[in-house]
C-alpha atoms as a PDB file:
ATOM      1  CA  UNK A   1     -26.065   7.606  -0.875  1.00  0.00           C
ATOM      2  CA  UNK A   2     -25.881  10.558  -2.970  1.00  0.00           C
ATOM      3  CA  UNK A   3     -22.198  11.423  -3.890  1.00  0.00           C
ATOM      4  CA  UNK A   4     -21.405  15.281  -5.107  1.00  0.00           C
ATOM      5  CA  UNK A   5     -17.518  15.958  -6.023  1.00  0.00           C
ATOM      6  CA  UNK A   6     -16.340  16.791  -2.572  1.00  0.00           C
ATOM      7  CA  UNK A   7     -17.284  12.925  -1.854  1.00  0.00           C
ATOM      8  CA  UNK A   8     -15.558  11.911  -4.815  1.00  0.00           C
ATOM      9  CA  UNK A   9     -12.647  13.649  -4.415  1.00  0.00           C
ATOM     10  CA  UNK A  10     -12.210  13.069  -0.889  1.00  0.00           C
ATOM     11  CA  UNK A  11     -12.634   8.883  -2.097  1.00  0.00           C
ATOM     12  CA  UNK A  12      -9.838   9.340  -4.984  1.00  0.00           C
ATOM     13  CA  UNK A  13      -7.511  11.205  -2.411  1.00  0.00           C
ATOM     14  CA  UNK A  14      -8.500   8.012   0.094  1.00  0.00           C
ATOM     15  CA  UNK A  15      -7.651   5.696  -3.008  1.00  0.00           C
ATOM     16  CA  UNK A  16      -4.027   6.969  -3.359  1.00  0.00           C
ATOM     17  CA  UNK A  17      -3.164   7.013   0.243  1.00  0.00           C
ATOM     18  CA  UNK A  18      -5.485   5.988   2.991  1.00  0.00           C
ATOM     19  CA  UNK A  19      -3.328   7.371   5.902  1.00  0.00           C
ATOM     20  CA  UNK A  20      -3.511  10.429   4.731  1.00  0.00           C
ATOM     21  CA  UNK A  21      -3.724  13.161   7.553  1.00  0.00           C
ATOM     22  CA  UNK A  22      -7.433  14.759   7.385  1.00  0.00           C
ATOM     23  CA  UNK A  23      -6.469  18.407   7.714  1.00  0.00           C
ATOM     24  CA  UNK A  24      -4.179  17.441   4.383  1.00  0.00           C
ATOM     25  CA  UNK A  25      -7.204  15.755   2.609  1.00  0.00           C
ATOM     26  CA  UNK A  26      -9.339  18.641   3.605  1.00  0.00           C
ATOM     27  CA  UNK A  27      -6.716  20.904   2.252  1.00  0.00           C
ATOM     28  CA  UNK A  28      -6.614  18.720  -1.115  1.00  0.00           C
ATOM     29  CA  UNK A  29     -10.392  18.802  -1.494  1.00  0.00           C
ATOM     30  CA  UNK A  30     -10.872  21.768  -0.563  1.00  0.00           C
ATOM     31  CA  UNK A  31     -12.669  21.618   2.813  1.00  0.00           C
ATOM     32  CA  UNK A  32     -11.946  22.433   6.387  1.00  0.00           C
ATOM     33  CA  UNK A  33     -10.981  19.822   8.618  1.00  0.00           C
ATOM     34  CA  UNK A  34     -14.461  19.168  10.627  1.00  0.00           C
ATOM     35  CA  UNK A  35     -16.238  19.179   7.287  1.00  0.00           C
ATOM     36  CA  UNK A  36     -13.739  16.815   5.710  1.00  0.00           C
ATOM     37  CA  UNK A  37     -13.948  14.319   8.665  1.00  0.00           C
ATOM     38  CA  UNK A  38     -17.545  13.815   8.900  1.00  0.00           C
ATOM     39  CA  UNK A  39     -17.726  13.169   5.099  1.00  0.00           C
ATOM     40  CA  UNK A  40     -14.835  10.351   5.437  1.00  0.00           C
ATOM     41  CA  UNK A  41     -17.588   9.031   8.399  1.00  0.00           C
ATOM     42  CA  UNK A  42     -20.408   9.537   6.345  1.00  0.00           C
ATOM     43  CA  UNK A  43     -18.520   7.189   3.931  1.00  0.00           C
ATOM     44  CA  UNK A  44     -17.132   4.713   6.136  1.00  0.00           C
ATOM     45  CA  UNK A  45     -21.413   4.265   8.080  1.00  0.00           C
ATOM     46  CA  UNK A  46     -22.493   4.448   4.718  1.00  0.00           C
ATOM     47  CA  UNK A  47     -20.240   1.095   3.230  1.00  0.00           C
ATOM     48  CA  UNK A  48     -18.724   3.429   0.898  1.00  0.00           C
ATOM     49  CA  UNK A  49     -15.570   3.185   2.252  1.00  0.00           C
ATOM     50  CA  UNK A  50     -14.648  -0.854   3.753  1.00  0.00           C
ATOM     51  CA  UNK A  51     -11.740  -0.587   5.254  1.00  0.00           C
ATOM     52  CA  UNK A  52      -8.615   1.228   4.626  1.00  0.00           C
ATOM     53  CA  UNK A  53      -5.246  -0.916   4.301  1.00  0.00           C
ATOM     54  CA  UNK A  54      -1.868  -1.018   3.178  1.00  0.00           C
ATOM     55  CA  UNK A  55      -1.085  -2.768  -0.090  1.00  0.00           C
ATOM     56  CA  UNK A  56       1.920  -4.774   0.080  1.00  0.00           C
ATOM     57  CA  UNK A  57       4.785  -5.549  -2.658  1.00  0.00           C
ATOM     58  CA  UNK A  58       4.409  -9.481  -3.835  1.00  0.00           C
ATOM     59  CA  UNK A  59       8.188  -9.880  -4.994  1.00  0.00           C
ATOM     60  CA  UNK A  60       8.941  -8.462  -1.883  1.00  0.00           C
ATOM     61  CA  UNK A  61       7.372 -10.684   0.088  1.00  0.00           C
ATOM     62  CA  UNK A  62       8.300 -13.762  -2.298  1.00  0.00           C
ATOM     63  CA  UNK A  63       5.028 -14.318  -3.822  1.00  0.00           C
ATOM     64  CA  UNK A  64       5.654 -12.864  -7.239  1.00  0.00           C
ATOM     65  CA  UNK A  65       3.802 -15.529  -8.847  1.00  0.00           C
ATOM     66  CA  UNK A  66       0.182 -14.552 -10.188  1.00  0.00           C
ATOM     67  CA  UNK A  67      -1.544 -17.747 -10.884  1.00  0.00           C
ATOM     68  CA  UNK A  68      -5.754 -17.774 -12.853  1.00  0.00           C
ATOM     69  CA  UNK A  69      -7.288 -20.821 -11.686  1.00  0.00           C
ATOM     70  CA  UNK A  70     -10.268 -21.638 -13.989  1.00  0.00           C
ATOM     71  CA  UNK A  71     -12.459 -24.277 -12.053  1.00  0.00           C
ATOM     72  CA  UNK A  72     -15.333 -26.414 -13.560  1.00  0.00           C
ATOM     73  CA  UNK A  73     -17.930 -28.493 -11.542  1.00  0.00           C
ATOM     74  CA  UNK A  74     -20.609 -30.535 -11.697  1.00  0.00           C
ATOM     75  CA  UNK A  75     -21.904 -29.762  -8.273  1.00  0.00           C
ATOM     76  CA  UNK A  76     -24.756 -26.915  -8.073  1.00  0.00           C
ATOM     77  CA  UNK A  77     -26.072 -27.490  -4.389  1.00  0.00           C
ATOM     78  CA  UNK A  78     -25.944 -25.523  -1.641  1.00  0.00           C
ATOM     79  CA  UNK A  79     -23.903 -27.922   0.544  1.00  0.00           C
ATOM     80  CA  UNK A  80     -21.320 -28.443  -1.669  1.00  0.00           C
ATOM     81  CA  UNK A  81     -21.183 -24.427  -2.443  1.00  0.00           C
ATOM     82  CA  UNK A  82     -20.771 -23.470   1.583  1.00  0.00           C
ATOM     83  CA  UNK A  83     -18.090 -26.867   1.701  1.00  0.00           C
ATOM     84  CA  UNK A  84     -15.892 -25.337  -1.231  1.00  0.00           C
ATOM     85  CA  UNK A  85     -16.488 -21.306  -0.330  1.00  0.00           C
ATOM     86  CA  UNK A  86     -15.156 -22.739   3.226  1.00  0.00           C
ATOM     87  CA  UNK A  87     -12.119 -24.429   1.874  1.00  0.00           C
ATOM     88  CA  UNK A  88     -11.189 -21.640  -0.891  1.00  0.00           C
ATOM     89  CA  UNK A  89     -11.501 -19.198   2.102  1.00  0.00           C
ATOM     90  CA  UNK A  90      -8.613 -21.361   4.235  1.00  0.00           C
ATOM     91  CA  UNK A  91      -6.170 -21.179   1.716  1.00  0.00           C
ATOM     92  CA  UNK A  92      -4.206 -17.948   2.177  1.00  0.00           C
ATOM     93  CA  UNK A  93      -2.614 -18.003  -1.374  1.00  0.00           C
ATOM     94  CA  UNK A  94      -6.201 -17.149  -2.986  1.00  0.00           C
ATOM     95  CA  UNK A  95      -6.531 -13.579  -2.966  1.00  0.00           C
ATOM     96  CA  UNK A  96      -9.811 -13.154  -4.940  1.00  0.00           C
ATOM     97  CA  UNK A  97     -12.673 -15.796  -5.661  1.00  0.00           C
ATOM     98  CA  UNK A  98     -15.283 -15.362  -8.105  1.00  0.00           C
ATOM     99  CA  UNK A  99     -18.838 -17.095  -8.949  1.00  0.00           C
ATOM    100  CA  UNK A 100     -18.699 -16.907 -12.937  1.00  0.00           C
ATOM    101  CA  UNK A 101     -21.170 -16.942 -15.896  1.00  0.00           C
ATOM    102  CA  UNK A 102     -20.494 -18.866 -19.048  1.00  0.00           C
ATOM    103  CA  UNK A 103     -17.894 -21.718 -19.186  1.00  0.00           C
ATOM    104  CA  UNK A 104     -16.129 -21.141 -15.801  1.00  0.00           C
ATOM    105  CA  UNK A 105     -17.833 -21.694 -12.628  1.00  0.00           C
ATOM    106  CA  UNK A 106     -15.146 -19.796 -10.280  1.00  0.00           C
ATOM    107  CA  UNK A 107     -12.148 -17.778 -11.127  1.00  0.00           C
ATOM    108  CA  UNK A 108      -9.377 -17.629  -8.221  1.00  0.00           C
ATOM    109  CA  UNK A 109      -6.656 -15.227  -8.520  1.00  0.00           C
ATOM    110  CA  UNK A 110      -3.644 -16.932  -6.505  1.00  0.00           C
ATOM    111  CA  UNK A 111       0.019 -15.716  -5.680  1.00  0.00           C
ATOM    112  CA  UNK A 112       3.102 -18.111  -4.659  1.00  0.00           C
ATOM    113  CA  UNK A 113       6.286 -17.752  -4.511  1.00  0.00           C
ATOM    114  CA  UNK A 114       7.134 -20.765  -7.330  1.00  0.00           C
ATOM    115  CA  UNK A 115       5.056 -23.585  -9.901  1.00  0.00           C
ATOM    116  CA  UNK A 116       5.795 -25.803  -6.840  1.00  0.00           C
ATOM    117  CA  UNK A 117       3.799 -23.630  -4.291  1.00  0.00           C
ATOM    118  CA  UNK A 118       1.292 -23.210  -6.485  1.00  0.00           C
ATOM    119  CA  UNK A 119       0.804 -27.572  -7.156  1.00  0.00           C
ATOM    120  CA  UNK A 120       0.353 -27.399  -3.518  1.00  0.00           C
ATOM    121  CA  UNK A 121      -2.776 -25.361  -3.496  1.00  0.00           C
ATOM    122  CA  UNK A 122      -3.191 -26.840  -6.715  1.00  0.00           C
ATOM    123  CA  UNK A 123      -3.604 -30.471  -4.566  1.00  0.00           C
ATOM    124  CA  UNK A 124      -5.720 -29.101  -1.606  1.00  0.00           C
ATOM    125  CA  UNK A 125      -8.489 -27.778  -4.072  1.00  0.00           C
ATOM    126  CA  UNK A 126      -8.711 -31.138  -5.620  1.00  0.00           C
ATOM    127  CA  UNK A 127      -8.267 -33.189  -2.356  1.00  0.00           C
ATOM    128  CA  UNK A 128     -11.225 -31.288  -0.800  1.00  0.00           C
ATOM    129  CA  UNK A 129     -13.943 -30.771  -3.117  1.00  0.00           C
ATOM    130  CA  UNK A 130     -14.955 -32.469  -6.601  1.00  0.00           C
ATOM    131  CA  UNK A 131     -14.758 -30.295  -9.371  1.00  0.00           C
ATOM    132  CA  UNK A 132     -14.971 -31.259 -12.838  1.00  0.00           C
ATOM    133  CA  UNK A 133     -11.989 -29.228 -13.964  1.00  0.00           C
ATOM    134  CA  UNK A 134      -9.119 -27.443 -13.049  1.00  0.00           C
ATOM    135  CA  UNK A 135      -7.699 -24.561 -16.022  1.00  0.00           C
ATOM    136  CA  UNK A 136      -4.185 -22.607 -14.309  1.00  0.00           C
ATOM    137  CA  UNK A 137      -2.572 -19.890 -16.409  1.00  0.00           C
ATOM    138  CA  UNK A 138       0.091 -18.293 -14.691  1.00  0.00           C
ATOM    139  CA  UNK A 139       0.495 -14.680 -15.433  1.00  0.00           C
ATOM    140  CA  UNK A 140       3.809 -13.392 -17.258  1.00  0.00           C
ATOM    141  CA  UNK A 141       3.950  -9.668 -16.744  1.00  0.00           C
ATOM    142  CA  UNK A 142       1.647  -7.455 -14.961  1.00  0.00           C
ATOM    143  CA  UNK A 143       0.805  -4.903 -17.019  1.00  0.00           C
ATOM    144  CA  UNK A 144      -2.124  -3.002 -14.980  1.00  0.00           C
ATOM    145  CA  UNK A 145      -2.594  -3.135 -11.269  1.00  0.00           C
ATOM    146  CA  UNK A 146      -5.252  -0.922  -9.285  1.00  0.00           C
ATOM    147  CA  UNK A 147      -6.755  -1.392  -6.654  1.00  0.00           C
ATOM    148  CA  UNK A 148      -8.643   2.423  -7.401  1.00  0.00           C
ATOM    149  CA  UNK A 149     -12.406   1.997  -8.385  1.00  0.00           C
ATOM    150  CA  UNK A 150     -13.580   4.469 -10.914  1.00  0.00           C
ATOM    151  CA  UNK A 151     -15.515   7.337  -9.527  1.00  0.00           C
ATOM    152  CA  UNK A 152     -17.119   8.168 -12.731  1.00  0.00           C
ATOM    153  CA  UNK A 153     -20.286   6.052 -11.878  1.00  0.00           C
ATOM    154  CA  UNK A 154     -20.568   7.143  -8.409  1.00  0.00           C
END
């Protein structure tokens, strides 16, 4: 899909709030409404645009704890790969999962509310699957947070 700079506004206006009326974001860009609203569609068909949601406050909802999880294995088969995808995807307190290159084989990005939440998922990742090694750094300060993609590229 070919992008020009009403697109890319309209997606960084999108990326700050996503409820945003569209006769404001048409204002914003610089569009009339009808205009405006079949680009956002053109977007959303297109995959540009995912879904639109509401970003929540961790420490708000007690899981201020960022936990890395580094994991090794040993496995490299499809069976085993579609057995641990399916059990990283049932554990709520993984927000992202990763396939790596180099020395790690996945990254997970995890949030809990404590170091005892977090040895719980800790156990049900090595209770159901066998993985050579398990690396957790928990995350002192958050220093950048975006969920914004550059539009640079586009």
């Amino acid at each position: 899909m070919t992008m020009d700079r009403y697109d890319r506004q309209i997606l960084a206006e999108l990326q700050d709030n996503a409820a945003i009326p569209v006769a404001e974001l048409a204002e914003k860009v610089g569009l009339t409404s009808t205009p405006c609203w079949r680009r956002v569609q053109k977007l959303e068909d297109s995959g540009v645009i995912r879904k639109r949601v509401a970003l929540l406050d961790p420490a708000r909802l007690n899981v201020g704890v960022t936990v890395f999880v580094s994991i090794r294995t040993n496995q490299h088969n499809a069976k085993w790969l579609k057995a641990f995808h399916g059990l990283v995807a049932s554990i709520p307190e993984v927000t992202e999962f990763y396939r790596m290159a180099g020395d790690t084989d996945y990254l997970l990005r995890v949030v809990v509310p404590d170091i005892a939440a977090y040895d719980r998922v800790y156990k049900k990742l090595i209770h159901g699957a066998e993985l050579a090694d398990v690396s957790s750094s928990f995350a002192m300060e958050q220093i950048k947070y975006t969920t914004a993609l550059p539009l640079d590229y586009a």
